[in-house]
C-alpha atoms as a PDB file:
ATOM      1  CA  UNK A   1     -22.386  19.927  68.096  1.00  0.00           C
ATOM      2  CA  UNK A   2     -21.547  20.013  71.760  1.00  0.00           C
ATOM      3  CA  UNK A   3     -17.895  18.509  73.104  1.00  0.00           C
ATOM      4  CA  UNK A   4     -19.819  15.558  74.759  1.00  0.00           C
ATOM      5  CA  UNK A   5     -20.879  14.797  71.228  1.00  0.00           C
ATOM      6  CA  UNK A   6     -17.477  14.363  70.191  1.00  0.00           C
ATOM      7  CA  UNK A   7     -16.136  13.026  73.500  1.00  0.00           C
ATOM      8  CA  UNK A   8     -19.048  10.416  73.071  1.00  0.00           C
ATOM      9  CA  UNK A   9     -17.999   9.521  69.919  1.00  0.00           C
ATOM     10  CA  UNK A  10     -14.064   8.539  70.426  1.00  0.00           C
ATOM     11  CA  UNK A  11     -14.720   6.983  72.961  1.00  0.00           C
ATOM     12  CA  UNK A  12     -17.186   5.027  71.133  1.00  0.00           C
ATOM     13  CA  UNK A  13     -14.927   4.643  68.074  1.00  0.00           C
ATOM     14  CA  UNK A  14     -12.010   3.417  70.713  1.00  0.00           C
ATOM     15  CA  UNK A  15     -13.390   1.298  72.551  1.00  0.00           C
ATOM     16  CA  UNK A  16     -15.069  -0.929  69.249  1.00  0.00           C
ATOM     17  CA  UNK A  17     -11.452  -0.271  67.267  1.00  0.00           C
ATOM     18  CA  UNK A  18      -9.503  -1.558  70.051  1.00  0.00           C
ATOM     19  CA  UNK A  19     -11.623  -4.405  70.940  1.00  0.00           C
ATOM     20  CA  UNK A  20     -11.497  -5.315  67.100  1.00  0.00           C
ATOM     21  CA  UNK A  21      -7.709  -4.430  66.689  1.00  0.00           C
ATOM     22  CA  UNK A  22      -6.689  -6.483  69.676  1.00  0.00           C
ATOM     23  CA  UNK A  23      -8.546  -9.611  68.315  1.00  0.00           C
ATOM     24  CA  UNK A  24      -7.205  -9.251  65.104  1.00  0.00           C
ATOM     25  CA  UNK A  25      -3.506  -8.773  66.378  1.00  0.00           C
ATOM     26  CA  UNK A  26      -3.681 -11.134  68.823  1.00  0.00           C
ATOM     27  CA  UNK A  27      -4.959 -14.692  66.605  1.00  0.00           C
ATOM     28  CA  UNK A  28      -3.055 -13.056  62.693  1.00  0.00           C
ATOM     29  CA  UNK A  29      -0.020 -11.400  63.803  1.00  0.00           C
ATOM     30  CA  UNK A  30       1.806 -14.498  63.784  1.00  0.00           C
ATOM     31  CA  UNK A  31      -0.344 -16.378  60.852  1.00  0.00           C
ATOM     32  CA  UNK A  32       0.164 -13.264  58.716  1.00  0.00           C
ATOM     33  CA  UNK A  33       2.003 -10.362  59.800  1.00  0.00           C
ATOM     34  CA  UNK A  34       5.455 -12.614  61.185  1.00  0.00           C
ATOM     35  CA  UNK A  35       6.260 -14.943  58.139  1.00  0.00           C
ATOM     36  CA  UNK A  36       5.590 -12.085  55.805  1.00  0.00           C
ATOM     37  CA  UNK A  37       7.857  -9.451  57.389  1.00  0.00           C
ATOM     38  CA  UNK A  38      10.267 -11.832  59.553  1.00  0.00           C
ATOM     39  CA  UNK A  39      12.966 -10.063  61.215  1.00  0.00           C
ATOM     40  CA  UNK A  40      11.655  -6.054  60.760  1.00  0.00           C
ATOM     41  CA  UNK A  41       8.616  -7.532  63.415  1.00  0.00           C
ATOM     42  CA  UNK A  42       9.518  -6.403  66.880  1.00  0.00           C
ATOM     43  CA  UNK A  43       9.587  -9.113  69.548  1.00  0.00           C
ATOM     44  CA  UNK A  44       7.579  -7.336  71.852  1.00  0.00           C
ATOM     45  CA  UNK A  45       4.470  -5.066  71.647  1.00  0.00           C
ATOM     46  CA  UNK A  46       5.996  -1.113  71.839  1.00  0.00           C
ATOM     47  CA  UNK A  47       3.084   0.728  73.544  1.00  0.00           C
ATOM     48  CA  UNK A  48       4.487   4.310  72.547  1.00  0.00           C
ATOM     49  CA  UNK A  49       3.984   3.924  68.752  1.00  0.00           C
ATOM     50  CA  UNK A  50       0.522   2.178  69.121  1.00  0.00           C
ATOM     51  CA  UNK A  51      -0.632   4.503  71.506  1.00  0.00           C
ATOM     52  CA  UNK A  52       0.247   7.454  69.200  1.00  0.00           C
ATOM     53  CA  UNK A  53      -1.082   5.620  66.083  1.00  0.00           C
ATOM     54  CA  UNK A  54      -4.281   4.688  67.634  1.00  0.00           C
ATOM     55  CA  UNK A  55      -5.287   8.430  69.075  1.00  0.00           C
ATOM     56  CA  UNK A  56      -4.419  10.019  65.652  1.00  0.00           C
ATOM     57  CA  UNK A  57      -6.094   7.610  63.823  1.00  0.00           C
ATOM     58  CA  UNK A  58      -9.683   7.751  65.528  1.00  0.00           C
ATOM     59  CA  UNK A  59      -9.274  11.670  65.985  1.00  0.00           C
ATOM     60  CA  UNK A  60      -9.044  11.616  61.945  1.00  0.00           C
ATOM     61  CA  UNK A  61     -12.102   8.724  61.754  1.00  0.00           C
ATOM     62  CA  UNK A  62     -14.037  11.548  63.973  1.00  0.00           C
ATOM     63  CA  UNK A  63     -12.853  14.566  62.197  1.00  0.00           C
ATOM     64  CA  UNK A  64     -13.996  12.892  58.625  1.00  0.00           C
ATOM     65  CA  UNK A  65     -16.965  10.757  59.944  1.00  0.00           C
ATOM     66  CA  UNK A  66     -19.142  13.215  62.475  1.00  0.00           C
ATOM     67  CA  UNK A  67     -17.065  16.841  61.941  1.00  0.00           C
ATOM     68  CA  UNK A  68     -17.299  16.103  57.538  1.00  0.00           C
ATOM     69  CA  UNK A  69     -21.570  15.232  58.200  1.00  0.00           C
END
């Protein structure tokens, strides 16, 4: 497999995850997320530790989904 292979599929795997993610977050985080962990929530959305999160996470989705097949 070629790096465009990869490349082609993180940024696939991104771009659906995030889209997903962000409506998720955006209309539960306060239904769910906010009564059931109260004051450990940040105010604010921290784009350092999602950033991080999110890049390791797909790289491991790619590394056992296409790398593992």
């Amino acid at each position: 497999m070629s790096i465009r292979h990869y490349a082609t599929a993180y940024v696939s795997t991104a771009a659906v995850f995030l889209v997903l993610d962000a409506i998720w977050l955006g209309t539960m985080a306060d239904r769910l997320y906010r009564p059931a962990m109260g004051a450990i929530m940040l105010e604010r959305f921290a784009l350092a530790p999602a950033a991080a999160f999110y890049l390791i996470y797909i790289a491991l989705k790619i590394i056992c989904g296409v790398v593992a097949i």
